[in-house]
C-alpha atoms as a PDB file:
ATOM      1  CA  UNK A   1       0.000   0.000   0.000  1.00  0.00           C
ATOM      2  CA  UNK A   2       2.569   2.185   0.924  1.00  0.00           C
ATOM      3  CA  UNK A   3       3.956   1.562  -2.716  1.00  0.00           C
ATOM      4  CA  UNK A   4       1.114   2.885  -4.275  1.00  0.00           C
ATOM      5  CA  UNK A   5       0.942   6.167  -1.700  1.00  0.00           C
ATOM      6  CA  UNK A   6       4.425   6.821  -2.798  1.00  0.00           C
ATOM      7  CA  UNK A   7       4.011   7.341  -6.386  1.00  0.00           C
ATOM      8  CA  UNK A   8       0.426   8.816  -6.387  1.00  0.00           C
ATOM      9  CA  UNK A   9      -1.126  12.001  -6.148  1.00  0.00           C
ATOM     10  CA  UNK A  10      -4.775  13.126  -4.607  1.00  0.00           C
ATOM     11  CA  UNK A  11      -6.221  15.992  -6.671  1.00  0.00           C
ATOM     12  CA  UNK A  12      -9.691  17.397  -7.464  1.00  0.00           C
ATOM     13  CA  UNK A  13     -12.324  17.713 -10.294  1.00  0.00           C
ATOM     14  CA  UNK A  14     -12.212  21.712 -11.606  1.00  0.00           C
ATOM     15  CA  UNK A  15     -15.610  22.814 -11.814  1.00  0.00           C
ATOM     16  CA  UNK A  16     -14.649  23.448 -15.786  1.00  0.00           C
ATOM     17  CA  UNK A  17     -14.390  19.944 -16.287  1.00  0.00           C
ATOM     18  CA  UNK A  18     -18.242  18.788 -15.167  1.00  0.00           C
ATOM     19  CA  UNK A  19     -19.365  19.328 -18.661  1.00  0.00           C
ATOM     20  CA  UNK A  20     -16.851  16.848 -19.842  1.00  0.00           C
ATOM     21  CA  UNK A  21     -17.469  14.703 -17.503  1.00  0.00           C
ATOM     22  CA  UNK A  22     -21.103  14.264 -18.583  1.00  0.00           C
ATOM     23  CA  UNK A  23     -20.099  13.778 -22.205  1.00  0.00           C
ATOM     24  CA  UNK A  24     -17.626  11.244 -21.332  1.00  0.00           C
ATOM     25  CA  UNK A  25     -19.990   9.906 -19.040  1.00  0.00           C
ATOM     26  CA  UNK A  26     -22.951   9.590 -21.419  1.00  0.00           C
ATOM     27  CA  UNK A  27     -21.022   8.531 -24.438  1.00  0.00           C
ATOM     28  CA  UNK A  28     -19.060   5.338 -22.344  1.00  0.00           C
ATOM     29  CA  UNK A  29     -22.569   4.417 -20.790  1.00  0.00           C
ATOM     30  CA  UNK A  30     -23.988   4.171 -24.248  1.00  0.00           C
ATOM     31  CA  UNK A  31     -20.924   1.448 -25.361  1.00  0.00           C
ATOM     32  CA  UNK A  32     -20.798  -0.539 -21.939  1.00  0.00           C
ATOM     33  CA  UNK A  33     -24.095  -0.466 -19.693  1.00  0.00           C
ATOM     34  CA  UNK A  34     -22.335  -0.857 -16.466  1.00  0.00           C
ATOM     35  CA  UNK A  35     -19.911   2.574 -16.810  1.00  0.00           C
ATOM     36  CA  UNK A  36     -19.843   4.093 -13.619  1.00  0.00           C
ATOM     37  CA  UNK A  37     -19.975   7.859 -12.352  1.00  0.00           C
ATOM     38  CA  UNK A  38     -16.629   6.889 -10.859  1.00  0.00           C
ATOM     39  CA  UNK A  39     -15.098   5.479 -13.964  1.00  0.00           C
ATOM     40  CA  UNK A  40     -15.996   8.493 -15.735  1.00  0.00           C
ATOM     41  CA  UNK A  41     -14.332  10.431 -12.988  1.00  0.00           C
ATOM     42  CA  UNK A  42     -10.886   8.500 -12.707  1.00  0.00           C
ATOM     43  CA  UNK A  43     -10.875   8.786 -16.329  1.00  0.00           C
ATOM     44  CA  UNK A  44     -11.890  12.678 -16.507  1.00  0.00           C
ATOM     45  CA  UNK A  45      -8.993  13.241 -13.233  1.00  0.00           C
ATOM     46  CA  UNK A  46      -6.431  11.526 -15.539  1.00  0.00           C
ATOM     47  CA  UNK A  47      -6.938  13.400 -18.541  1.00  0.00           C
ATOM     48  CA  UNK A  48      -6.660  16.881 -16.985  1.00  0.00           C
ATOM     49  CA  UNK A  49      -3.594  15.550 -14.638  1.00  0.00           C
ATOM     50  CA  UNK A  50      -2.043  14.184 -17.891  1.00  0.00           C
ATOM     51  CA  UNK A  51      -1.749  10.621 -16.257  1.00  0.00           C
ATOM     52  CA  UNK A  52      -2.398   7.342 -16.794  1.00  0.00           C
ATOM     53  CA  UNK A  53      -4.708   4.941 -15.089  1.00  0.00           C
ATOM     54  CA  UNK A  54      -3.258   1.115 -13.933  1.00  0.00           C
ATOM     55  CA  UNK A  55      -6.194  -1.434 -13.542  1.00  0.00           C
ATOM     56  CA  UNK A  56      -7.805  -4.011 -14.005  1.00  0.00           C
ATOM     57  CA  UNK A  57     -10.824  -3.030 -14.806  1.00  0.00           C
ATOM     58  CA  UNK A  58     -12.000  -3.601 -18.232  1.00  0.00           C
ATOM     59  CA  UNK A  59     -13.935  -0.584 -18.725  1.00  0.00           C
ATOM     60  CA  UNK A  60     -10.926   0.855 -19.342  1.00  0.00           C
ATOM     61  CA  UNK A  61      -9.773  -1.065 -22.173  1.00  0.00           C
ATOM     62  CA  UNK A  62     -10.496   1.235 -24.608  1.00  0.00           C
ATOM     63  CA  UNK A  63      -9.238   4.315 -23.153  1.00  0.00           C
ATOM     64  CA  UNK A  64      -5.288   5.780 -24.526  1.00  0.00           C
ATOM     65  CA  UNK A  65      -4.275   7.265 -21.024  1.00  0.00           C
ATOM     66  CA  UNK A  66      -4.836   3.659 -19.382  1.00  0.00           C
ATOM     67  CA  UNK A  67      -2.537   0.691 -18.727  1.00  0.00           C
ATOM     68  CA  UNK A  68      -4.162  -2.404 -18.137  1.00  0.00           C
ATOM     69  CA  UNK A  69      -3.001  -5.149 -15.967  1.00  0.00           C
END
């Protein structure tokens, strides 16, 4: 865990992001049913950081800032 801590940073959504967010939102629920507010928000968070995501998680899969275990 401590690993992870390390090499991480916390940040927060800009309010000029939201209306992103609900694109990016709406178009990823209309490909995969079970897209999540919180995918949408890891995924919006990396993007404006200019990071990349490590998971699991296949919603990812088809996202370029993502690196999937």
């Amino acid at each position: 865990m401590s690993f992870i801590k390390i090499r991480s940073q916390i940040v927060g959504i800009k309010e000029s992001s939201i209306l992103e967010f609900g694109h990016l939102y709406n178009s990823s629920r209309n490909k995969q049913k079970s897209f999540g507010f919180a995918d949408a928000i890891l995924l919006l968070t990396a993007k404006t950081e200019d990071a990349h995501i490590l998971t699991k998680d296949s919603h990812f899969k088809d996202f370029e800032n993502v690196i999937l275990l």
